[in-house]
C-alpha atoms as a PDB file:
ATOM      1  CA  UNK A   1       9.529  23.337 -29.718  1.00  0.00           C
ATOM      2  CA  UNK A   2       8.807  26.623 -27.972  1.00  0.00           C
ATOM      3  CA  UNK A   3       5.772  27.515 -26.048  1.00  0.00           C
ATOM      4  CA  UNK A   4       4.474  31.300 -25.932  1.00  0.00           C
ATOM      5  CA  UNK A   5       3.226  32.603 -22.444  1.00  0.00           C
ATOM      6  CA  UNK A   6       2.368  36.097 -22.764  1.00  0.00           C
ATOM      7  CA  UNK A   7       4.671  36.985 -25.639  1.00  0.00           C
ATOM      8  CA  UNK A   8       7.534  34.979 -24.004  1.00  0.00           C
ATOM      9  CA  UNK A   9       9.058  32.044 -26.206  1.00  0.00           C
ATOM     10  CA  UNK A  10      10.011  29.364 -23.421  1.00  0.00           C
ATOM     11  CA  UNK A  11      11.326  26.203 -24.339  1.00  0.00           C
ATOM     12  CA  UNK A  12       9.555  22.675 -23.011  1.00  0.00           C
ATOM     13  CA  UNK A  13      11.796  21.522 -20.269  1.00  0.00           C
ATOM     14  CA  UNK A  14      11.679  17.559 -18.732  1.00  0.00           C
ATOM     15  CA  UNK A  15      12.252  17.951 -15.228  1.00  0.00           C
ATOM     16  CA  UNK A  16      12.355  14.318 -12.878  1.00  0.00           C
ATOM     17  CA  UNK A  17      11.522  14.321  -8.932  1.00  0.00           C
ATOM     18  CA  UNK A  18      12.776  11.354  -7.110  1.00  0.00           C
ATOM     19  CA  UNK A  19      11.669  10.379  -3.279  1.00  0.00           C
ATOM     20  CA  UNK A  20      11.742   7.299  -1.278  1.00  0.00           C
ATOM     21  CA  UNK A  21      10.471   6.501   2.230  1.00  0.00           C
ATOM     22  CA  UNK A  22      12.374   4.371   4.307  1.00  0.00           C
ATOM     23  CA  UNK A  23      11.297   0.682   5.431  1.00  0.00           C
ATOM     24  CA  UNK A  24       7.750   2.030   5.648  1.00  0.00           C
ATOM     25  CA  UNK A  25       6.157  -1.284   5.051  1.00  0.00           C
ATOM     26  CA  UNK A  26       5.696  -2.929   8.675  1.00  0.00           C
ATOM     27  CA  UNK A  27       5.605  -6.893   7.170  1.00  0.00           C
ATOM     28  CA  UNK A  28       8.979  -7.259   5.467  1.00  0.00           C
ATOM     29  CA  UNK A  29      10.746  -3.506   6.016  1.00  0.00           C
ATOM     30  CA  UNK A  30      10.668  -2.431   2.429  1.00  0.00           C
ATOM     31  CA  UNK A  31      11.005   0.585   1.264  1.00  0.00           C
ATOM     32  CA  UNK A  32       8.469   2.940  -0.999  1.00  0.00           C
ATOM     33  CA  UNK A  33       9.433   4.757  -4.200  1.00  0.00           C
ATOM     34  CA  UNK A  34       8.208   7.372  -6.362  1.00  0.00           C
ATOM     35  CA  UNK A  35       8.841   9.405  -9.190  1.00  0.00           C
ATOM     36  CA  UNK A  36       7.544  11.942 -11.522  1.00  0.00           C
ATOM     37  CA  UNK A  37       8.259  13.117 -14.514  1.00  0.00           C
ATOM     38  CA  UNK A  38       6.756  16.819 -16.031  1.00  0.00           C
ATOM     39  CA  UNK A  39       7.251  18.240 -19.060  1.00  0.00           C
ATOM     40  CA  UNK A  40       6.806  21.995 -18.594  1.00  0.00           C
ATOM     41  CA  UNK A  41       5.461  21.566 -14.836  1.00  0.00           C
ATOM     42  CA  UNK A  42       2.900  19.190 -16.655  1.00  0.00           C
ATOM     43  CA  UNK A  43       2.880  15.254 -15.031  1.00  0.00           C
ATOM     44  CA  UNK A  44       3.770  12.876 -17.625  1.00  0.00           C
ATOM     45  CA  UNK A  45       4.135   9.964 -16.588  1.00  0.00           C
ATOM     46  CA  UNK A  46       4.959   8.825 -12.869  1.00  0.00           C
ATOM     47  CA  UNK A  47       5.338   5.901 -10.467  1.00  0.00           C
ATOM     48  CA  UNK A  48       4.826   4.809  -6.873  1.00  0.00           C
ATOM     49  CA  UNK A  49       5.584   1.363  -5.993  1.00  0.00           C
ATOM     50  CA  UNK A  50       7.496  -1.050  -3.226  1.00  0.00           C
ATOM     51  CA  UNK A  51      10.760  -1.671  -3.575  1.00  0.00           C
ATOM     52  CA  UNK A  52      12.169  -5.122  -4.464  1.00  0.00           C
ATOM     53  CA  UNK A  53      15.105  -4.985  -1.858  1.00  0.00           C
ATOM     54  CA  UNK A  54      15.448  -4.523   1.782  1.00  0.00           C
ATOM     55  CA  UNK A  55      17.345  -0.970   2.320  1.00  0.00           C
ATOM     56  CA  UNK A  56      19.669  -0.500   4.694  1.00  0.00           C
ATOM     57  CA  UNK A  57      19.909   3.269   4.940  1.00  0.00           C
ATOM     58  CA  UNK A  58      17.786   5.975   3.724  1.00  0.00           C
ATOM     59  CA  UNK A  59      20.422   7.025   1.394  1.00  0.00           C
ATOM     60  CA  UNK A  60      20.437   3.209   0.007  1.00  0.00           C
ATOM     61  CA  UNK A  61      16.618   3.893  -0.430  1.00  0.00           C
ATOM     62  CA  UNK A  62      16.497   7.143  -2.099  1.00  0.00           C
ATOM     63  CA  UNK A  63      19.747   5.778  -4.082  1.00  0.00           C
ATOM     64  CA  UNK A  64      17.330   2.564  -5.722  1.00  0.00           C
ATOM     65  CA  UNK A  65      14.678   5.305  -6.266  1.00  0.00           C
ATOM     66  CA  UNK A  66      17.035   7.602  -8.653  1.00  0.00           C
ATOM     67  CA  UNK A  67      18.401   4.317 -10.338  1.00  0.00           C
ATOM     68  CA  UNK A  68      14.447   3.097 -11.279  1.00  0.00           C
ATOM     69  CA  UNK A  69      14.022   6.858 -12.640  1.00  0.00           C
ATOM     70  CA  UNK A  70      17.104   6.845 -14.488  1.00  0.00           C
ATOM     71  CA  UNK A  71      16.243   3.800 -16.202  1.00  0.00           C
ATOM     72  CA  UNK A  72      12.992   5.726 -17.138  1.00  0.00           C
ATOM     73  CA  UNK A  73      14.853   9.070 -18.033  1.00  0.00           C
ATOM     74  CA  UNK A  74      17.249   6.950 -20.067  1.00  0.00           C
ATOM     75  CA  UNK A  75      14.295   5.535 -22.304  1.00  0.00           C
ATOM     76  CA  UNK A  76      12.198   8.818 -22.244  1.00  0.00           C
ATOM     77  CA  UNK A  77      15.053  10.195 -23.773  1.00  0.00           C
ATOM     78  CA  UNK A  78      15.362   8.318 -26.452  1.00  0.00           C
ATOM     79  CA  UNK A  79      11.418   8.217 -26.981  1.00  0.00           C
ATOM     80  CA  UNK A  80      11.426  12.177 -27.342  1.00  0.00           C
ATOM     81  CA  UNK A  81      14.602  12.456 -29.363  1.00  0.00           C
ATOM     82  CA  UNK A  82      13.035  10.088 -31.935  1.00  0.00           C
ATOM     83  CA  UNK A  83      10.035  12.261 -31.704  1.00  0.00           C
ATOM     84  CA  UNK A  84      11.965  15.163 -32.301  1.00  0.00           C
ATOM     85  CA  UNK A  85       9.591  17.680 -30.427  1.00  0.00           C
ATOM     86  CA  UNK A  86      11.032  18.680 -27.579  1.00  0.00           C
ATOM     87  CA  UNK A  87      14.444  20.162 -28.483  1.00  0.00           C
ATOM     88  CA  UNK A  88      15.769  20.345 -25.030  1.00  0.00           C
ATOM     89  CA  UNK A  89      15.773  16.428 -24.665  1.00  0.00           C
ATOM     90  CA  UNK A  90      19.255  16.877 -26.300  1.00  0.00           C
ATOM     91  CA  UNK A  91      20.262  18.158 -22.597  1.00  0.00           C
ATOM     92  CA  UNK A  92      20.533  16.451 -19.774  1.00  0.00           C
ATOM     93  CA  UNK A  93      17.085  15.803 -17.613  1.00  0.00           C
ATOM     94  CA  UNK A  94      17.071  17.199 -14.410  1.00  0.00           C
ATOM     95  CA  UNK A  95      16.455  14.725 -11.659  1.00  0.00           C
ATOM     96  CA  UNK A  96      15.927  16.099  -8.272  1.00  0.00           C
ATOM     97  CA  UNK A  97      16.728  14.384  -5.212  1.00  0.00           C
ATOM     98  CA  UNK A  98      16.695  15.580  -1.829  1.00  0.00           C
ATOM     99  CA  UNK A  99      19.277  13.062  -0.286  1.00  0.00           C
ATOM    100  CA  UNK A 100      22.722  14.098  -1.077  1.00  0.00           C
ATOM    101  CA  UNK A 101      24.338  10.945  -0.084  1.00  0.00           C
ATOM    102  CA  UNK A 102      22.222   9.070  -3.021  1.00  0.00           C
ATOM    103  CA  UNK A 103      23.366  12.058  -5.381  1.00  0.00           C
ATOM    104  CA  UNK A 104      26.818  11.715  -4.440  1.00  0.00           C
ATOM    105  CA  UNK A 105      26.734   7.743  -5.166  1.00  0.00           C
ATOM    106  CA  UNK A 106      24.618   8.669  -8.349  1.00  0.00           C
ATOM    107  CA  UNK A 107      27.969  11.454  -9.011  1.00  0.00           C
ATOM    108  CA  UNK A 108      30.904   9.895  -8.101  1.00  0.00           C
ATOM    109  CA  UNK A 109      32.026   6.172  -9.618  1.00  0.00           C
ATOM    110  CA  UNK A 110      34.144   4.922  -7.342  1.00  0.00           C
ATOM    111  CA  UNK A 111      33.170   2.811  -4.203  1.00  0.00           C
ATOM    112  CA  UNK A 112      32.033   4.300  -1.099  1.00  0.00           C
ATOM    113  CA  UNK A 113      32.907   2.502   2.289  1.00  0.00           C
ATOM    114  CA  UNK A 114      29.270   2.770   3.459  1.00  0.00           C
ATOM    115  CA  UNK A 115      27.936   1.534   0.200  1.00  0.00           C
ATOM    116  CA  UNK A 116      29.495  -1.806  -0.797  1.00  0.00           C
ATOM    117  CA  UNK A 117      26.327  -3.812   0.295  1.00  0.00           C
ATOM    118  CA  UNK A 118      24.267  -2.020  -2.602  1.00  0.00           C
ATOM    119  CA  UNK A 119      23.493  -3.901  -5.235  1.00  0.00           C
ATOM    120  CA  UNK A 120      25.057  -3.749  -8.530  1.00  0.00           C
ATOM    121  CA  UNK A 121      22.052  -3.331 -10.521  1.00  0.00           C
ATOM    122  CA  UNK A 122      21.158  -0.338  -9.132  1.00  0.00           C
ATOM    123  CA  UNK A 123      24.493   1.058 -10.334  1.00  0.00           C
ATOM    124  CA  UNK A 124      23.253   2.450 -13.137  1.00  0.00           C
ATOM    125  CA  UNK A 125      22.349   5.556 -12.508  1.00  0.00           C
ATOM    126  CA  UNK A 126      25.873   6.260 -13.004  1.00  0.00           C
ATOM    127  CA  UNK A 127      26.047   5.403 -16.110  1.00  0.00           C
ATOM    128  CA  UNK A 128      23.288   7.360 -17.325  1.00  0.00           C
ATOM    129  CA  UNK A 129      24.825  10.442 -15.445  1.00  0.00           C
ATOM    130  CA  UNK A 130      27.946   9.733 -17.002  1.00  0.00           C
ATOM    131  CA  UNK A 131      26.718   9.199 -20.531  1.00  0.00           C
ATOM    132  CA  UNK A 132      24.957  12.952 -19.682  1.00  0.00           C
ATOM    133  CA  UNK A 133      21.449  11.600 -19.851  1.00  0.00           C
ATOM    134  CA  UNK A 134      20.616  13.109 -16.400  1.00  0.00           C
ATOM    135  CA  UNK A 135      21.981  14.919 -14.462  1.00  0.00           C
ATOM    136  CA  UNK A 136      21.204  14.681 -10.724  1.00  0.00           C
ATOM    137  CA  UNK A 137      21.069  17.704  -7.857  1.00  0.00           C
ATOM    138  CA  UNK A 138      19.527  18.334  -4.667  1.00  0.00           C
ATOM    139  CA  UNK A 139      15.899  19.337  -4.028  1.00  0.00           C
ATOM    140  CA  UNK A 140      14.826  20.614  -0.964  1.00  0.00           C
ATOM    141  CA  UNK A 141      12.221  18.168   0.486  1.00  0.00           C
ATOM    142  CA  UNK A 142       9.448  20.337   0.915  1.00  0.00           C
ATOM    143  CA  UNK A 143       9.953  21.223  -2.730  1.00  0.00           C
ATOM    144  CA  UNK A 144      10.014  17.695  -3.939  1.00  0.00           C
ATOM    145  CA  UNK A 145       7.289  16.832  -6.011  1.00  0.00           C
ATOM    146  CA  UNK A 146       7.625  13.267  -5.515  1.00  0.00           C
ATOM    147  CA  UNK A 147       6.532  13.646  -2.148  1.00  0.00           C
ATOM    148  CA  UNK A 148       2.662  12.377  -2.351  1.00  0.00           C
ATOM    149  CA  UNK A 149       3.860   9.179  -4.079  1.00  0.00           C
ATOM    150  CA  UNK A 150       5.486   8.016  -0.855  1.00  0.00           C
ATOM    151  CA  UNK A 151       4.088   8.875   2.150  1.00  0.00           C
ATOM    152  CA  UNK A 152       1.017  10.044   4.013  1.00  0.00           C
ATOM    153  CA  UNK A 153       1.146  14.307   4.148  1.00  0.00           C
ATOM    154  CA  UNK A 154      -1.256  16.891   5.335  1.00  0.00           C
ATOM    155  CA  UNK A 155      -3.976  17.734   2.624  1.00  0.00           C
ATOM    156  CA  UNK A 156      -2.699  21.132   2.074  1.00  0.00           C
ATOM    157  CA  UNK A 157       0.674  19.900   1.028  1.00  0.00           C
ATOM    158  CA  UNK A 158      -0.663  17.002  -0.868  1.00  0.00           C
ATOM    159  CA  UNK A 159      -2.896  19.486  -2.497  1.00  0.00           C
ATOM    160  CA  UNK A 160      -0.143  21.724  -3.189  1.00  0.00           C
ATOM    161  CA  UNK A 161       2.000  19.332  -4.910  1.00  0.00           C
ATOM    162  CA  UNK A 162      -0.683  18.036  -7.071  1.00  0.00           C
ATOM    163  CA  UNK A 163      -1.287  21.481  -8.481  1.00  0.00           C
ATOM    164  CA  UNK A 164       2.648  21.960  -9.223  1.00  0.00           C
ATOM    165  CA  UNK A 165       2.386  18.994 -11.324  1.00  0.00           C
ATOM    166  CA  UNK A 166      -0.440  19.791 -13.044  1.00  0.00           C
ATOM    167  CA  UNK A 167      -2.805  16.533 -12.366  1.00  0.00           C
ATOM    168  CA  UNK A 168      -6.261  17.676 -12.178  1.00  0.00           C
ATOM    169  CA  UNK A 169      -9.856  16.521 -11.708  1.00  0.00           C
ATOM    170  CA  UNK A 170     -11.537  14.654 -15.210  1.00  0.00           C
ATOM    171  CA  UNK A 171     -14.238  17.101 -14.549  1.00  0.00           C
ATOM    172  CA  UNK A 172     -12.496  20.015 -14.818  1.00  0.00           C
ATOM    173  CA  UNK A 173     -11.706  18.953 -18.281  1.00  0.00           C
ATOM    174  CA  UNK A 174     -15.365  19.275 -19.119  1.00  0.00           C
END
């Protein structure tokens, strides 16, 4: 399916933004994460919630983040290729990340010496990036949409990302 903007055909794109935040809660040292997912800068469905499992690194925390998206990718994909409407589910969804040591674990199979105490469960992103469901790169962070779903920001920022993802007010709908 194609969209027109001003006389330009441009096709509907499903674009992912991971981001964690690193043993923010002060009780038991959990983690928060949060993703979004936007067809054609549009939020379609997103999530912000604790993590299940102590982190030991930010990487570890950003790394559990992409794996609970990829699980979502992974079904989304399936969802919209059933649908048939948007053609360019057939490629891989972009998930953005702005840790590169989680997208080098999400990249690269094999074990890495600082990473044998993750869990295998959250292994799966690989698969999925294997398979060529997603594929993962780096986002800078002040580019990362995911941002508000994780932490505390400055209203201009939070603002900002809000707009980029297209949530707005029920009364401007009116």
């Amino acid at each position: 399916m194609f969209l027109i903007y001003g006389g330009m055909e441009e096709e509907l794109t499903v674009r992912c933004y991971t981001d964690a935040s690193f043993q923010t809660d002060r009780d038991d040292s959990r983690s928060q994460s949060g993703y979004v997912f936007t067809l054609n800068g549009g939020a379609i469905t997103w999530r912000s919630s604790k993590q299940s499992v102590v982190a030991q690194s930010t990487t570890e925390s950003e790394y559990i983040t992409a794996s609970e998206a990829a699980k979502e990718a992974a079904w989304m994909k399936k969802f919209m290729t059933d649908l048939g409407v948007v053609l360019s589910i057939r490629k891989p969804i972009e998930t953005l990340c702005d840790n590169t040591g989680a997208i080098a674990q999400a990249k690269e199979p094999r074990s890495h010496h600082r990473s044998k105490h993750i869990l295998r469960q959250f292994h799966y992103i690989r698969e999925v990036v294997e398979r060529g469901d997603i594929k993962i790169d780096k986002i800078h962070t002040d580019q990362n949409l995911a941002d508000p779903f994780t932490k505390p920001m400055p209203l201009s920022k939070h603002e900002e990302h809000v707009e980029k993802i297209g949530l707005r007010f029920a009364s401007d709908w009116i």
